[in-house]
Protein backbone atom coordinates (compact mmCIF):
# COMPACT_ATOMS: atom_id res chain seq x y z
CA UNK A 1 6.77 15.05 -5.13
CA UNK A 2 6.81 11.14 -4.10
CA UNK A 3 5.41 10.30 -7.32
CA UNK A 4 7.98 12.55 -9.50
CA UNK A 5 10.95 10.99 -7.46
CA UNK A 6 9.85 7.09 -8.00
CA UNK A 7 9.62 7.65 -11.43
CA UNK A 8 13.01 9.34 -11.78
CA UNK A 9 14.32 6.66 -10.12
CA UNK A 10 12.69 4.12 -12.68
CA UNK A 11 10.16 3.05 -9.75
CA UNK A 12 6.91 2.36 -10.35
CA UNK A 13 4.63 5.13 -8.55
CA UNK A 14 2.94 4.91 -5.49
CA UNK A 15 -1.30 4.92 -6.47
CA UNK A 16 -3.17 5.42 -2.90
CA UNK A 17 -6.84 4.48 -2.32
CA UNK A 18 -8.90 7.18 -1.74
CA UNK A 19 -9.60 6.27 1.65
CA UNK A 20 -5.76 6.54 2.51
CA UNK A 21 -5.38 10.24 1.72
CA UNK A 22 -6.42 10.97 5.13
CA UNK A 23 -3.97 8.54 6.95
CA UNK A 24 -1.22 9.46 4.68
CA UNK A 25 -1.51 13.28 5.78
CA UNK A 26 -1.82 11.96 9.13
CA UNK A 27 1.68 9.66 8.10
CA UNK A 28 3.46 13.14 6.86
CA UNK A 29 2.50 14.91 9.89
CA UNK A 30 3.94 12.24 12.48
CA UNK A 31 6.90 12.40 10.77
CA UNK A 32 7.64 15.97 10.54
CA UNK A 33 6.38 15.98 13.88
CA UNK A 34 8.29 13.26 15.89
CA UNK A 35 10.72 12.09 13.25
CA UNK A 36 8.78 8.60 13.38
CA UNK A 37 8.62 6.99 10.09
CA UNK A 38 6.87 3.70 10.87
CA UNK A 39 3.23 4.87 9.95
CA UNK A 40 4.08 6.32 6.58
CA UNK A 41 5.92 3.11 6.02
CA UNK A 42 3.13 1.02 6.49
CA UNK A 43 0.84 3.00 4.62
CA UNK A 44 2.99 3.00 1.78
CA UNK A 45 3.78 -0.85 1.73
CA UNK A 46 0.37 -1.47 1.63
CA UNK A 47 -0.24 1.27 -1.03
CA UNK A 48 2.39 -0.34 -3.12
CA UNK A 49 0.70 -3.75 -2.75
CA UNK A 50 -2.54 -2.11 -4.05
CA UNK A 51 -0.17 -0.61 -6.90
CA UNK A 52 0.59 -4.01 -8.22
CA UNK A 53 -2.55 -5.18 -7.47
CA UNK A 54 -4.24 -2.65 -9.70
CA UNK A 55 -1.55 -3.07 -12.48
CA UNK A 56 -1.65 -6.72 -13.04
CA UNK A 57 -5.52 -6.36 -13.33
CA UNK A 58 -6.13 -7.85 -9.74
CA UNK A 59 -9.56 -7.55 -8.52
CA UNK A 60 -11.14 -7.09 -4.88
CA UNK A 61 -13.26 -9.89 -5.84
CA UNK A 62 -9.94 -12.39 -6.79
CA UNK A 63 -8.17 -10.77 -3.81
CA UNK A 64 -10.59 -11.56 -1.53
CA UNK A 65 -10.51 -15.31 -2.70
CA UNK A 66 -7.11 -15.59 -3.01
CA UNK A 67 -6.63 -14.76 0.80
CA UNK A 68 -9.70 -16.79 2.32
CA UNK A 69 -8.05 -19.74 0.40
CA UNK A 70 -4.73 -18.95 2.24
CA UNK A 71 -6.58 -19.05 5.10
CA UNK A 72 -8.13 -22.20 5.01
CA UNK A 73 -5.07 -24.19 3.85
CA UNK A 74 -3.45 -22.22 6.83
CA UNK A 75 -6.07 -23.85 9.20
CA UNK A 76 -5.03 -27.18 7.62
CA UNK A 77 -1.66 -27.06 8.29
């Protein structure tokens, strides 16, 4: 369903790692549940960031680089 109503809205669908089925089933739960939205909004920001990671050709290996650079010029600062 999320996926159908991205694309309708010309969004770019949401592509989960395997390893966040689990917490987003957890995410739809909570909400139905409580009415709390916060989990399934952080899954989902982070899914997205893995969407356009995957898209422009990102990979672990570059993304892994990129962020121990930030993190040294962050200890420079």
């Amino acid at each position: 369903m999320q996926t159908a109503v991205l694309t309708e809205a010309g969004c770019t669908p949401l592509l989960l790692k395997d390893n966040d089925i689990i917490e987003y089933q957890h995410s739809v739960v909570d909400y139905y549940e409580t009415g709390r939205y916060n989990t399934y909004a952080n899954l989902f920001l982070r899914g997205y960031q893995n969407t356009i990671d995957v898209l422009l050709g990102r990979s672990p290996a570059q993304l892994e680089a990129q962020k121990r650079a930030e993190e040294l010029i962050r200890m420079k600062l």
